[in-house]
PDB file of N, CA and C in Angstrom:
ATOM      1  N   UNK A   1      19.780   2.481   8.659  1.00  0.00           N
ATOM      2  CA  UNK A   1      20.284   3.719   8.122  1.00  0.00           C
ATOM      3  C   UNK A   1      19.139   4.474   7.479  1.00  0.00           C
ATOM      4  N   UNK A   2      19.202   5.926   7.585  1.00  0.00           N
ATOM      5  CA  UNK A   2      18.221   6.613   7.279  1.00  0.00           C
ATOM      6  C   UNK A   2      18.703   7.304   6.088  1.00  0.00           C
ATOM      7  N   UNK A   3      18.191   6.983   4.990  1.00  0.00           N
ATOM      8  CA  UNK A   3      18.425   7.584   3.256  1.00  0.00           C
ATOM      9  C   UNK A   3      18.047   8.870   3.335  1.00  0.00           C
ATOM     10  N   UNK A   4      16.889   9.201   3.725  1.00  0.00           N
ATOM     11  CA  UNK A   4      15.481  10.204   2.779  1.00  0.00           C
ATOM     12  C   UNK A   4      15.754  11.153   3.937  1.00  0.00           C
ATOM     13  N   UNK A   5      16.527  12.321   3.845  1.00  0.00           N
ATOM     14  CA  UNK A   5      16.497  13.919   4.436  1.00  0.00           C
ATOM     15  C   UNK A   5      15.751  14.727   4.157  1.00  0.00           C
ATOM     16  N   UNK A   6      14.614  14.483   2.672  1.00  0.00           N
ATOM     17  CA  UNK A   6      13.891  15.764   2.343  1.00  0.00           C
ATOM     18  C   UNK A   6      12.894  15.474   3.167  1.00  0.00           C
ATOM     19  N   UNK A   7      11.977  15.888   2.025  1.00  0.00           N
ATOM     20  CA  UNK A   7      10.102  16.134   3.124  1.00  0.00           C
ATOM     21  C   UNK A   7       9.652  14.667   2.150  1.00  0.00           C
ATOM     22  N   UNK A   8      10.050  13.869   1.760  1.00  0.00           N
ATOM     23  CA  UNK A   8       9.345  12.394   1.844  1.00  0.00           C
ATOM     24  C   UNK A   8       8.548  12.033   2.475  1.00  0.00           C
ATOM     25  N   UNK A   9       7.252  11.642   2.229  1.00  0.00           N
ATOM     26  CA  UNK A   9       6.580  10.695   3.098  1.00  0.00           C
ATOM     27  C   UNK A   9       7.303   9.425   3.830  1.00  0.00           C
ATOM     28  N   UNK A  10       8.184   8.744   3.239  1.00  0.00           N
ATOM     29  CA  UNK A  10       8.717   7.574   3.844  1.00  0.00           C
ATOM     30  C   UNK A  10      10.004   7.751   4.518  1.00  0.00           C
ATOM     31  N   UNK A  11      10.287   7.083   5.628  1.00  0.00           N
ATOM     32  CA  UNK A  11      11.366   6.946   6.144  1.00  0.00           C
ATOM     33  C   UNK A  11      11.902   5.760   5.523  1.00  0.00           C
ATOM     34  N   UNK A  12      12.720   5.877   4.493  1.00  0.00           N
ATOM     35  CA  UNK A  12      13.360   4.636   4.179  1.00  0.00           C
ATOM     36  C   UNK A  12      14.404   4.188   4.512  1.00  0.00           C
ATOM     37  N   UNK A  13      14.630   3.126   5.386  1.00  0.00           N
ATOM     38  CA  UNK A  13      14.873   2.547   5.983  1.00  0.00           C
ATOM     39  C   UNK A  13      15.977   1.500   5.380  1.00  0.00           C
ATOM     40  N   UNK A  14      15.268   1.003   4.020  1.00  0.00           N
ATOM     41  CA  UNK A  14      16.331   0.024   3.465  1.00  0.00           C
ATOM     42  C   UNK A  14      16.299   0.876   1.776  1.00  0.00           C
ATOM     43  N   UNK A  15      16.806   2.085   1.993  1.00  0.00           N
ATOM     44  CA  UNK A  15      16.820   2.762   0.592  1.00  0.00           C
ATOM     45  C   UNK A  15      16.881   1.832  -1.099  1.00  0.00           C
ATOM     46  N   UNK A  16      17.591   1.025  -0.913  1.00  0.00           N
ATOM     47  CA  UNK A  16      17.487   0.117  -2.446  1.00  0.00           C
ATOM     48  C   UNK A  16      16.105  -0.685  -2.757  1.00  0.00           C
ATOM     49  N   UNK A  17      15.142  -0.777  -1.625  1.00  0.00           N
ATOM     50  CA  UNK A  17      14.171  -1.594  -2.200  1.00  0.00           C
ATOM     51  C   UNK A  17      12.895  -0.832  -2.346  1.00  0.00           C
ATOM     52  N   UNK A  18      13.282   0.936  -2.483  1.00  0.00           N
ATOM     53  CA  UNK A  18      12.228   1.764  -2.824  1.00  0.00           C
ATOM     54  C   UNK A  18      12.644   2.242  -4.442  1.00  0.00           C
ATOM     55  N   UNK A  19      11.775   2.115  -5.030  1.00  0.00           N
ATOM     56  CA  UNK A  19      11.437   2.314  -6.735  1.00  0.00           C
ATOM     57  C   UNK A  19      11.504   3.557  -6.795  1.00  0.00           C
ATOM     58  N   UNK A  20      12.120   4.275  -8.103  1.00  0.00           N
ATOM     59  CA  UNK A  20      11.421   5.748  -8.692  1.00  0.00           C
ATOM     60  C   UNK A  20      10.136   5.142  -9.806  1.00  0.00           C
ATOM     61  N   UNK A  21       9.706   6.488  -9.893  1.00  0.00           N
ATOM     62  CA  UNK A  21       8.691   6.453 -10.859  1.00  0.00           C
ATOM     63  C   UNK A  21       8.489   6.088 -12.078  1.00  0.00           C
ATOM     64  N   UNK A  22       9.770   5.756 -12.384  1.00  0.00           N
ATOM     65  CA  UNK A  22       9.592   5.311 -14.089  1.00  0.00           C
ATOM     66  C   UNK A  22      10.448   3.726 -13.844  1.00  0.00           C
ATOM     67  N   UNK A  23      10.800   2.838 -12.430  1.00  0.00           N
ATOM     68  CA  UNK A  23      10.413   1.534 -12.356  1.00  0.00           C
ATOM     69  C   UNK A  23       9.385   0.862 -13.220  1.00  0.00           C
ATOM     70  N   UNK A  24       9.462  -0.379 -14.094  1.00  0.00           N
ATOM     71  CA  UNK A  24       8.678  -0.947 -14.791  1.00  0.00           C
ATOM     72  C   UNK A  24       7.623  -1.614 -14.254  1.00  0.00           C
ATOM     73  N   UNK A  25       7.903  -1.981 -12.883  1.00  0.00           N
ATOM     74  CA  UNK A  25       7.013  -2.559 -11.954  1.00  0.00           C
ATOM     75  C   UNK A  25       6.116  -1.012 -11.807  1.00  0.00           C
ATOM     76  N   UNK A  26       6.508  -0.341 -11.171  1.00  0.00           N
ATOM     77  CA  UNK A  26       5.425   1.028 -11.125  1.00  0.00           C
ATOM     78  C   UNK A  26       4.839   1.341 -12.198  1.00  0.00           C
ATOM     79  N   UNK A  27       5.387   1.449 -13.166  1.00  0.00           N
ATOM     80  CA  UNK A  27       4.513   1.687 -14.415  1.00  0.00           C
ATOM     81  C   UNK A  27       3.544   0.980 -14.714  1.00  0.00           C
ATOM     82  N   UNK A  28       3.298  -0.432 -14.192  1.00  0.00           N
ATOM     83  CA  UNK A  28       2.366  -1.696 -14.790  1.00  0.00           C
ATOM     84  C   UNK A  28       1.605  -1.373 -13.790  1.00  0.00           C
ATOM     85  N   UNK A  29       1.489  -0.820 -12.633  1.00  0.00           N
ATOM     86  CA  UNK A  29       0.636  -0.537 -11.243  1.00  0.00           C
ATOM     87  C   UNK A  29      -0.300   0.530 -11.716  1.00  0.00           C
ATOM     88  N   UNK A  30       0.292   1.609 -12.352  1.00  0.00           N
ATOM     89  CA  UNK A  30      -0.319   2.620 -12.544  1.00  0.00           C
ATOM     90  C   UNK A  30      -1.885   2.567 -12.784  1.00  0.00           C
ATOM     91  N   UNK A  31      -3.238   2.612 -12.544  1.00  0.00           N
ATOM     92  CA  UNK A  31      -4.356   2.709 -13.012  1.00  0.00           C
ATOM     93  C   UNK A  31      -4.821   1.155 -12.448  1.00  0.00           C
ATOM     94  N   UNK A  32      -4.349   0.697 -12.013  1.00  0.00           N
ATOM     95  CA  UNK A  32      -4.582  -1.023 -11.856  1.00  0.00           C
ATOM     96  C   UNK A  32      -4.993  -1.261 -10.353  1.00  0.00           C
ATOM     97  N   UNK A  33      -6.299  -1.810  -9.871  1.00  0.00           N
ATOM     98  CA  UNK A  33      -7.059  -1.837  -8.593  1.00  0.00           C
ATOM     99  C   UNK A  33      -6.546  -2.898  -7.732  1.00  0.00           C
ATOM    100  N   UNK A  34      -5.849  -2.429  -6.705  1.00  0.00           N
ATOM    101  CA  UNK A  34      -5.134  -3.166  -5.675  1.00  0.00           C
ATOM    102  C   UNK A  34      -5.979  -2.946  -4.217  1.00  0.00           C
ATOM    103  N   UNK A  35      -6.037  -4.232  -3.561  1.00  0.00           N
ATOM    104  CA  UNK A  35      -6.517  -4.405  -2.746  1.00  0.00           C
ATOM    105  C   UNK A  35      -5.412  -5.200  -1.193  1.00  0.00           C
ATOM    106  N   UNK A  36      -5.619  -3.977  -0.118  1.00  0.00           N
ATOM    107  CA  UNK A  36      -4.225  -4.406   0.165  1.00  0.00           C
ATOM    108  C   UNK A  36      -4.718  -4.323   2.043  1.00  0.00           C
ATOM    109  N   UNK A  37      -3.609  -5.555   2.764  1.00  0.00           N
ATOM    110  CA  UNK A  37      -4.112  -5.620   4.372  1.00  0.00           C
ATOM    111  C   UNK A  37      -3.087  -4.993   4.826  1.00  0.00           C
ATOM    112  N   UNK A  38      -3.924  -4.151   5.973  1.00  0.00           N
ATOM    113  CA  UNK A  38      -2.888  -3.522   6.892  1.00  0.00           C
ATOM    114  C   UNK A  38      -3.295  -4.151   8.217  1.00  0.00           C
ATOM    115  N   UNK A  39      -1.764  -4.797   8.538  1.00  0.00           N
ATOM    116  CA  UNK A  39      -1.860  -5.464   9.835  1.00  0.00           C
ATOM    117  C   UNK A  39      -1.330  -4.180  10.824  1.00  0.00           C
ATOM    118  N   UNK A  40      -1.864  -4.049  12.056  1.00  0.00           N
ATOM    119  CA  UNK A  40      -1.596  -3.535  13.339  1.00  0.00           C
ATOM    120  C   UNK A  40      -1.101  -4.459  14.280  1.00  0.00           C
ATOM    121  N   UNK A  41       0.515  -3.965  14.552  1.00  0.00           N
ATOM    122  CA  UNK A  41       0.946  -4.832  15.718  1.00  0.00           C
ATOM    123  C   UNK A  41       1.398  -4.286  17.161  1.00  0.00           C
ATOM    124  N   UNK A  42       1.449  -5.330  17.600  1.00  0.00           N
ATOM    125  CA  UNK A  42       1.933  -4.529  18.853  1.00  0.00           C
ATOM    126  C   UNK A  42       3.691  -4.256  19.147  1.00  0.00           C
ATOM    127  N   UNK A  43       2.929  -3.969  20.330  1.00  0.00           N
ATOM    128  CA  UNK A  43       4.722  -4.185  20.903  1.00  0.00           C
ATOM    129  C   UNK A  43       5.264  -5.735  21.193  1.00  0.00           C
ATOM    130  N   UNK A  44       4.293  -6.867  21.281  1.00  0.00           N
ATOM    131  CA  UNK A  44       5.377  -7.707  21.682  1.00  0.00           C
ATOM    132  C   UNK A  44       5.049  -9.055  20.303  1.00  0.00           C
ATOM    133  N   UNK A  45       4.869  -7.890  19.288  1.00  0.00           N
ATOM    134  CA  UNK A  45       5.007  -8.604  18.066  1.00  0.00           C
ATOM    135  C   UNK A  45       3.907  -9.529  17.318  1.00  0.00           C
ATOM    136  N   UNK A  46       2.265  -9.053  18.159  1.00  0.00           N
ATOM    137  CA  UNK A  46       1.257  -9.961  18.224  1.00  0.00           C
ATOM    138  C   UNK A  46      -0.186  -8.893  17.439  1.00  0.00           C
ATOM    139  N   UNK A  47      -0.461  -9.460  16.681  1.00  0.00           N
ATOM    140  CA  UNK A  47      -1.100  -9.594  15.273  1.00  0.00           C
ATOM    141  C   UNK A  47      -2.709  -8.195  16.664  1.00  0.00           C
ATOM    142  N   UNK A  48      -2.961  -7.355  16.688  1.00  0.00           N
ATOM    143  CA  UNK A  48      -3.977  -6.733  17.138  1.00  0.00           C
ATOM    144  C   UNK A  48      -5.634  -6.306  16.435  1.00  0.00           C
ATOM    145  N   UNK A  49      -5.478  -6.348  14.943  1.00  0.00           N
ATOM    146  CA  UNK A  49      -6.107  -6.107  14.179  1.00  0.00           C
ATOM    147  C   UNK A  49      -5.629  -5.965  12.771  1.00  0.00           C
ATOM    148  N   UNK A  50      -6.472  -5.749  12.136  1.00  0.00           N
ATOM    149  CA  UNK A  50      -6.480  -5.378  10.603  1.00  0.00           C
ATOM    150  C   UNK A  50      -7.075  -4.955  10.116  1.00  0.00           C
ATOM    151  N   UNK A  51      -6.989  -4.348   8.512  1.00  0.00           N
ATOM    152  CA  UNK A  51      -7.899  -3.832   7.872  1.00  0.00           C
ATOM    153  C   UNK A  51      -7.811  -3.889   6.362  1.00  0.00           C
ATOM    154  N   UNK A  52      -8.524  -4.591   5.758  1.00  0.00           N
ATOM    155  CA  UNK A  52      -8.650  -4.690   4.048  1.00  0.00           C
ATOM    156  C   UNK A  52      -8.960  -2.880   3.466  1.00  0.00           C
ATOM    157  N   UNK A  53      -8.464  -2.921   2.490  1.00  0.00           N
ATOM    158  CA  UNK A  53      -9.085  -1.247   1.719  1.00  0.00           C
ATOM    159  C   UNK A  53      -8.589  -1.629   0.121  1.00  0.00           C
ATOM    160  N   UNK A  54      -8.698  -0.972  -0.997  1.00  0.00           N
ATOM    161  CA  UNK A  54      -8.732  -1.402  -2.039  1.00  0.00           C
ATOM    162  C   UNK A  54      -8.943  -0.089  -2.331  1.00  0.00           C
ATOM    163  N   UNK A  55      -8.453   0.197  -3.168  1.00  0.00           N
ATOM    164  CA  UNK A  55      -8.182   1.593  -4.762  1.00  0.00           C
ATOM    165  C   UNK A  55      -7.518   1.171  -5.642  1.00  0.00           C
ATOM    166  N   UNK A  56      -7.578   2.256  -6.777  1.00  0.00           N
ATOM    167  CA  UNK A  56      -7.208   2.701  -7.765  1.00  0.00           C
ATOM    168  C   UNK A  56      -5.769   3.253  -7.869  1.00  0.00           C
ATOM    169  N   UNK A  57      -4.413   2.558  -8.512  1.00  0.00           N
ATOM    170  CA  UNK A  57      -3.327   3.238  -8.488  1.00  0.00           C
ATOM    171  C   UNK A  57      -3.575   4.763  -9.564  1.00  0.00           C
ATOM    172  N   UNK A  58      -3.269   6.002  -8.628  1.00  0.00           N
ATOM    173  CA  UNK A  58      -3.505   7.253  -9.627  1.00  0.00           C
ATOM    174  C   UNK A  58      -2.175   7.707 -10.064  1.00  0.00           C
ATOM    175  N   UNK A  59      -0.990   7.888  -9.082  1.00  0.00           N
ATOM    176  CA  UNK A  59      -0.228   7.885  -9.208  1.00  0.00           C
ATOM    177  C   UNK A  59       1.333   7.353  -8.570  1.00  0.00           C
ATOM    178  N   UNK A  60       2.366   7.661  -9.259  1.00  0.00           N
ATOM    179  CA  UNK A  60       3.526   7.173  -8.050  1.00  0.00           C
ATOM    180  C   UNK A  60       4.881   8.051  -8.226  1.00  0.00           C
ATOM    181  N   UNK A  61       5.148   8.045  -7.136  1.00  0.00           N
ATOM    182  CA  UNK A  61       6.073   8.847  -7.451  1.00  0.00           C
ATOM    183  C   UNK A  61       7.349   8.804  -6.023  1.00  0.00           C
ATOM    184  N   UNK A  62       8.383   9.434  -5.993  1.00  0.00           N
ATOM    185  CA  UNK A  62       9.630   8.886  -4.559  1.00  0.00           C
ATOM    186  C   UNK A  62       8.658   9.585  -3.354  1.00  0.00           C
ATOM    187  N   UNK A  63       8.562  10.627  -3.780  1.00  0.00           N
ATOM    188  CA  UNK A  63       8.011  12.043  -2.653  1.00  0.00           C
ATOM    189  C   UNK A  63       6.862  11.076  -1.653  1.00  0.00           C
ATOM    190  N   UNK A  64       5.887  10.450  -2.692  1.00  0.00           N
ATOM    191  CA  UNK A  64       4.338  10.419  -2.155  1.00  0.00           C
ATOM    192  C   UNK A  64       4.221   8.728  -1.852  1.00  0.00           C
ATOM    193  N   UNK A  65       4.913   8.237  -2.807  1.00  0.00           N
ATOM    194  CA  UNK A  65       5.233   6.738  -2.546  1.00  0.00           C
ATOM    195  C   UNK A  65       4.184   6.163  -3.780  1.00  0.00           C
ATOM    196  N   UNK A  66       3.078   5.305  -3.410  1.00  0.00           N
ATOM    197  CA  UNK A  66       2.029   4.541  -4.111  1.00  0.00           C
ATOM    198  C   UNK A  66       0.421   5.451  -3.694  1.00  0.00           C
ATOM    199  N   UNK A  67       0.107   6.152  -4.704  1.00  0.00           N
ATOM    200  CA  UNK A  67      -1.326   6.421  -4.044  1.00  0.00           C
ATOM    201  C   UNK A  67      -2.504   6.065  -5.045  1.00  0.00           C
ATOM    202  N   UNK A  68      -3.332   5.564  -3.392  1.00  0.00           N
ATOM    203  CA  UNK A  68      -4.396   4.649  -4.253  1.00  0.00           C
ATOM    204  C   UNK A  68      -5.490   6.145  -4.201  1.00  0.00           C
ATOM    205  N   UNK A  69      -6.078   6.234  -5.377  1.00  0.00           N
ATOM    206  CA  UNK A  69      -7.824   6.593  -4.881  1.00  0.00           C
ATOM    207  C   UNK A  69      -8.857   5.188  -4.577  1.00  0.00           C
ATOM    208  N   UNK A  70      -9.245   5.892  -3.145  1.00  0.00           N
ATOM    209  CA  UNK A  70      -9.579   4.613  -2.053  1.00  0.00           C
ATOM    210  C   UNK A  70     -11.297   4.490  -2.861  1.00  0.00           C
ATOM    211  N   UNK A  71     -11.882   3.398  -2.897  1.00  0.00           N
ATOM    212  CA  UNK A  71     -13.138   2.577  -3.637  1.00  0.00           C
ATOM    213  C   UNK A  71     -13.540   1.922  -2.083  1.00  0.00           C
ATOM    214  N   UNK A  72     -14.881   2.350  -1.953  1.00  0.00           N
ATOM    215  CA  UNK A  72     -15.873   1.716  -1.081  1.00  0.00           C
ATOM    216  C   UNK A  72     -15.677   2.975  -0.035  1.00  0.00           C
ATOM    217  N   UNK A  73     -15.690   3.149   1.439  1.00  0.00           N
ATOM    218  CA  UNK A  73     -16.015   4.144   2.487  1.00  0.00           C
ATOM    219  C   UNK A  73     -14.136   4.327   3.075  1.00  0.00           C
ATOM    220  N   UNK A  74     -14.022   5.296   2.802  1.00  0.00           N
ATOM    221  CA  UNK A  74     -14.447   6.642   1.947  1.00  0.00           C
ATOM    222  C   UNK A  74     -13.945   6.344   0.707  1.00  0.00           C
ATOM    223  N   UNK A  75     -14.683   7.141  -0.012  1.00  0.00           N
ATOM    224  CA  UNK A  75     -14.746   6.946  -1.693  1.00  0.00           C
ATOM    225  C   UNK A  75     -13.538   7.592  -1.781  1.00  0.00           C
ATOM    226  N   UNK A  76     -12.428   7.572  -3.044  1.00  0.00           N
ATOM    227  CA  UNK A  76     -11.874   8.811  -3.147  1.00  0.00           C
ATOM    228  C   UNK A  76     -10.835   9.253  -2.559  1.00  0.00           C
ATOM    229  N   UNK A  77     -10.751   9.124  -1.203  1.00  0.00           N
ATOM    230  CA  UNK A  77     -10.177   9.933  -0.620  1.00  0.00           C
ATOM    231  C   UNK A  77      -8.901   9.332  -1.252  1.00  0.00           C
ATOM    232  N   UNK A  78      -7.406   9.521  -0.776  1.00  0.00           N
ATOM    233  CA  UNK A  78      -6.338   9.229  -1.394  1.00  0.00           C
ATOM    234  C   UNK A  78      -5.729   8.815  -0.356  1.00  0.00           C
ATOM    235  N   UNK A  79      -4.925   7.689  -0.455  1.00  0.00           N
ATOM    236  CA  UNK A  79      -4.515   6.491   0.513  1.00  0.00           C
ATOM    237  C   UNK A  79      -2.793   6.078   0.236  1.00  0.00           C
ATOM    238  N   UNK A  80      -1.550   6.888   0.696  1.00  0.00           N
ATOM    239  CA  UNK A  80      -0.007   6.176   0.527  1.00  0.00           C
ATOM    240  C   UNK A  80       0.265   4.793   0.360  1.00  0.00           C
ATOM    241  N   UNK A  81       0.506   4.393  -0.115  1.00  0.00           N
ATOM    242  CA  UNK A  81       1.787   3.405   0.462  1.00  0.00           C
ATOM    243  C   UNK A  81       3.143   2.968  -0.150  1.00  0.00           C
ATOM    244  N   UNK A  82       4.243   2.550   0.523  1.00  0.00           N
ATOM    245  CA  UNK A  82       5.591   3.137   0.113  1.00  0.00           C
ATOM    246  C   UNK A  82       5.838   2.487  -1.477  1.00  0.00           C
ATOM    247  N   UNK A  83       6.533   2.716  -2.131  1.00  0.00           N
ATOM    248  CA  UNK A  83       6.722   2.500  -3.274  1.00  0.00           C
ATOM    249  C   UNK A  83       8.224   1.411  -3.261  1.00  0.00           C
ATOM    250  N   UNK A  84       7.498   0.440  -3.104  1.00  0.00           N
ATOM    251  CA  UNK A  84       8.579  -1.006  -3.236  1.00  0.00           C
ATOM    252  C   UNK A  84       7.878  -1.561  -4.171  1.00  0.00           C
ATOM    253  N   UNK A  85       8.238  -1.931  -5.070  1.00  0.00           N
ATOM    254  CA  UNK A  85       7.854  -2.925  -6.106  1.00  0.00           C
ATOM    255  C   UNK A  85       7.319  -4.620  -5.707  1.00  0.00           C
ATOM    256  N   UNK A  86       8.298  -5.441  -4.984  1.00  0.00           N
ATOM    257  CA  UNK A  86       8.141  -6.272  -4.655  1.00  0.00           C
ATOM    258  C   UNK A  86       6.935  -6.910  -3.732  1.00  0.00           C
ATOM    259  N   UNK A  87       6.245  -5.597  -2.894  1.00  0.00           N
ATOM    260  CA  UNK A  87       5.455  -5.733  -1.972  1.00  0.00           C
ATOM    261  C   UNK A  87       4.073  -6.163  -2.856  1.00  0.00           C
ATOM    262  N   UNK A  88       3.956  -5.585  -4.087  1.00  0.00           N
ATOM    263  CA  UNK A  88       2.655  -5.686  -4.507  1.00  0.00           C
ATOM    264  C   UNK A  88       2.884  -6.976  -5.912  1.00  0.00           C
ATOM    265  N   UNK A  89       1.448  -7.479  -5.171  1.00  0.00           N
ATOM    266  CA  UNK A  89       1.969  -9.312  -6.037  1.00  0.00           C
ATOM    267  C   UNK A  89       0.346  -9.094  -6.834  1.00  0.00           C
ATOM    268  N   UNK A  90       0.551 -10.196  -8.056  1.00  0.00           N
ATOM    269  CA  UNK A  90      -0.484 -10.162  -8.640  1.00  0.00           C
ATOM    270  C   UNK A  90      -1.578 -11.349  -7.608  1.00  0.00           C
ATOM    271  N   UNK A  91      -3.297 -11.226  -8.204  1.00  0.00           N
ATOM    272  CA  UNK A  91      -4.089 -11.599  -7.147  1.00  0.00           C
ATOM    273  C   UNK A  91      -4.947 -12.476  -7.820  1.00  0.00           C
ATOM    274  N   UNK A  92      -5.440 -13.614  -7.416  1.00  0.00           N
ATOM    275  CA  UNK A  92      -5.718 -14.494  -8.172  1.00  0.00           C
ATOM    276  C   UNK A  92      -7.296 -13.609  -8.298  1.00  0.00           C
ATOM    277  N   UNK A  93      -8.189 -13.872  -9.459  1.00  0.00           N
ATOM    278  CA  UNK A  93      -9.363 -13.826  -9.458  1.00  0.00           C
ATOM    279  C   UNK A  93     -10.937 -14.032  -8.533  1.00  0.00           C
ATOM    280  N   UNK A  94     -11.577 -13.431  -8.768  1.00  0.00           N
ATOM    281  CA  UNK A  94     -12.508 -13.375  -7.519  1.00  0.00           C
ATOM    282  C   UNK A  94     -12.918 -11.904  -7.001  1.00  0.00           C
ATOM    283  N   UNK A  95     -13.527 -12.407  -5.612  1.00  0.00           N
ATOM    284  CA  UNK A  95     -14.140 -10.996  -5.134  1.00  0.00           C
ATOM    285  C   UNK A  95     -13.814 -11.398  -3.608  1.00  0.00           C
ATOM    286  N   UNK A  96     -13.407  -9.768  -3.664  1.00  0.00           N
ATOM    287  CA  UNK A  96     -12.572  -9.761  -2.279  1.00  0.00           C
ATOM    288  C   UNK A  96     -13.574  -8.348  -1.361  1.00  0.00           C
ATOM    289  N   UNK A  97     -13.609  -8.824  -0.350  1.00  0.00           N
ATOM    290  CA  UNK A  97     -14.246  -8.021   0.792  1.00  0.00           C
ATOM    291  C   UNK A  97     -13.730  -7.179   1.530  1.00  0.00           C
ATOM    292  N   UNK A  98     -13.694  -5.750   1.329  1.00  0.00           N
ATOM    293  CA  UNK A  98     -12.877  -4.885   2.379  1.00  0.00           C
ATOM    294  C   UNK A  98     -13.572  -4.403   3.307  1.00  0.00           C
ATOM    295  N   UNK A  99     -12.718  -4.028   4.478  1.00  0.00           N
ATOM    296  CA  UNK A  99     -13.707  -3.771   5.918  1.00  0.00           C
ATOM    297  C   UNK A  99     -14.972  -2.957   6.051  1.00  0.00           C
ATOM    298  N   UNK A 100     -14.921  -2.249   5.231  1.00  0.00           N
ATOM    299  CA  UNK A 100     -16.143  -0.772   4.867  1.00  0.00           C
ATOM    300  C   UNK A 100     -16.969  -2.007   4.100  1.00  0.00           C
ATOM    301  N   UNK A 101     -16.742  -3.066   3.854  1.00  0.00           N
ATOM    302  CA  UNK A 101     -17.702  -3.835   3.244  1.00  0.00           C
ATOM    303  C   UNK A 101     -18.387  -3.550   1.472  1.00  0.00           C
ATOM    304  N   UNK A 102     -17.555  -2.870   1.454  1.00  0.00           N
ATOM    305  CA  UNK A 102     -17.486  -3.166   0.036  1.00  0.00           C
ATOM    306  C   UNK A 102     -16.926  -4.285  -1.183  1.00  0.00           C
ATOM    307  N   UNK A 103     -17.355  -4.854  -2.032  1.00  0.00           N
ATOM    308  CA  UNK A 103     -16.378  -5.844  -2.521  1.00  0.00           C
ATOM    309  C   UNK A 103     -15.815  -5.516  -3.901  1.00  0.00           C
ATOM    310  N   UNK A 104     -14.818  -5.794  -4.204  1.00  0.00           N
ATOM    311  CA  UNK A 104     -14.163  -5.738  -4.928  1.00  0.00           C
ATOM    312  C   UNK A 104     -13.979  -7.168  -6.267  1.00  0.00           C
ATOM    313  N   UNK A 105     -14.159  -6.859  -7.247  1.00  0.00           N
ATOM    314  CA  UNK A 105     -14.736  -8.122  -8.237  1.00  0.00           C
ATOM    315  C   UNK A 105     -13.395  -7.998  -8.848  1.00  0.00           C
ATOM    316  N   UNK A 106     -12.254  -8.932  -9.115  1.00  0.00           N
ATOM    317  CA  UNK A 106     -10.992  -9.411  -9.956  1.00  0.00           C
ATOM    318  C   UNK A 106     -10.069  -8.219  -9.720  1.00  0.00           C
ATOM    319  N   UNK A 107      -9.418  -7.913  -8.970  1.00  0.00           N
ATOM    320  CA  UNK A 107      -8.041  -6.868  -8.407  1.00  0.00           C
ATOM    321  C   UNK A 107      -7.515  -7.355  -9.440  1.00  0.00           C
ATOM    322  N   UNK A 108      -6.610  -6.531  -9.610  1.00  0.00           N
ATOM    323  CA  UNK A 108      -4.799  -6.842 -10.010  1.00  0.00           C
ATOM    324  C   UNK A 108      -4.037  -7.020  -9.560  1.00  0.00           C
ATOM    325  N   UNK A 109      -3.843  -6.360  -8.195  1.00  0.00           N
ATOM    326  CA  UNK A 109      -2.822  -6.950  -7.297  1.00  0.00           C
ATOM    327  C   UNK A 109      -2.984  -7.148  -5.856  1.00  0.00           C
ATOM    328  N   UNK A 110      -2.262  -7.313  -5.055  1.00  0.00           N
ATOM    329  CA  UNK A 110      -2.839  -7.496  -3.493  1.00  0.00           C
ATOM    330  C   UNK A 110      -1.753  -7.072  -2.970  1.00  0.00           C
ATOM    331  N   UNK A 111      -1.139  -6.462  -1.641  1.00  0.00           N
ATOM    332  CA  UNK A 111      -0.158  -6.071  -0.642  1.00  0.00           C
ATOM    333  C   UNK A 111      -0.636  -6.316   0.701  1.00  0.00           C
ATOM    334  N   UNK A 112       0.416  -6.839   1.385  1.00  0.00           N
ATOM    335  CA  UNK A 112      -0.059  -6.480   2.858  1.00  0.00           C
ATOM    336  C   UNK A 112       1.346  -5.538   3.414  1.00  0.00           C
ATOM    337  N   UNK A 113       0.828  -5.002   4.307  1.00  0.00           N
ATOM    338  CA  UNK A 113       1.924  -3.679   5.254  1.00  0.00           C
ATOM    339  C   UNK A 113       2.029  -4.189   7.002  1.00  0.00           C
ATOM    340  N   UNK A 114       2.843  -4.437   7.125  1.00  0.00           N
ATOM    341  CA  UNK A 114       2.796  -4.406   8.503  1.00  0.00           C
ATOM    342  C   UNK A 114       2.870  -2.762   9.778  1.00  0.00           C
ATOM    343  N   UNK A 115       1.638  -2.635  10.646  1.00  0.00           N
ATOM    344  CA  UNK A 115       2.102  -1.013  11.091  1.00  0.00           C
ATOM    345  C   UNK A 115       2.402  -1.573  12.613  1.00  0.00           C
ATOM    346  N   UNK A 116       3.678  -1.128  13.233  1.00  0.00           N
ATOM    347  CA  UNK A 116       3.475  -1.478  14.326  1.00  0.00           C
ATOM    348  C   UNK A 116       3.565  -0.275  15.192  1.00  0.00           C
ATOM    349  N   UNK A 117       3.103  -0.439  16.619  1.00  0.00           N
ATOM    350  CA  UNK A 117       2.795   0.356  17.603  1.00  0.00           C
ATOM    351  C   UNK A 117       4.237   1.369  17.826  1.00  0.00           C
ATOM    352  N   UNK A 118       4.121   2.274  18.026  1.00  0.00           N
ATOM    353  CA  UNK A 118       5.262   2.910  18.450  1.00  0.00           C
ATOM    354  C   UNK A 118       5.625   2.294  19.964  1.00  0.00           C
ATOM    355  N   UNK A 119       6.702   2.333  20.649  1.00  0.00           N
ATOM    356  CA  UNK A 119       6.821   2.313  21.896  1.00  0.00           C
ATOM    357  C   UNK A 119       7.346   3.469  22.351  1.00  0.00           C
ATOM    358  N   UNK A 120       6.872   3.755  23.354  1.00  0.00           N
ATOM    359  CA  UNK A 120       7.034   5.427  24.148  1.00  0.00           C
ATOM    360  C   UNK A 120       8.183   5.161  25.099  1.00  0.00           C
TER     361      UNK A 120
END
């Protein structure tokens, strides 16, 4: 079932497990450096690639979802992702390597997203 009729970034899909902005889980995200994998799949459900990236939570909100300002190549730029609470887990300590090869020294949290291929 499709919730979200406005101009949302997200098609939500399972409307109850997307947060508003003043969620307590979103609030603790806010400003806090998450480092998160995006898997690429296919069509017959088989793992094609990936990609580590890591930012800065700047803000959150229903409209825009989770946006990181992205750390390492490209600097800055500003990076979605949907605003579920549950998806983003705390990350044990250490230094973590994202694909632009930058590393990242003690995150706060970690996510992975699954994107899969459209089929035509």
């Amino acid at each position: 079932m499709t919730a979200n009729t406005d101009d949302s970034r997200w098609n939500e899909l399972v409307p109850e497990a997307f947060a508003e902005a003043s969620d307590p889980m979103v609030r603790v995200l806010l400003g806090k450096i998450l480092v998160v994998r995006l898997n690429q799949i296919g069509t017959n459900d088989d793992l094609l690639s990936f990609e580590l990236i890591g930012g800065r939570v700047i803000r959150a909100n229903r409209k825009e979802g989770l946006v990181l300002s992205l750390v390492g190549t490209p600097q800055g730029e500003e990076f979605f992702l949907p605003l579920v609470p549950e998806a983003y887990l705390m990350v044990d300590p250490g230094d973590y390597a994202l694909t632009c090869g930058t590393v990242i020294r003690n995150p706060d949290f970690s996510a992975a997203f699954d994107i899969y291929a459209q089929i035509n």
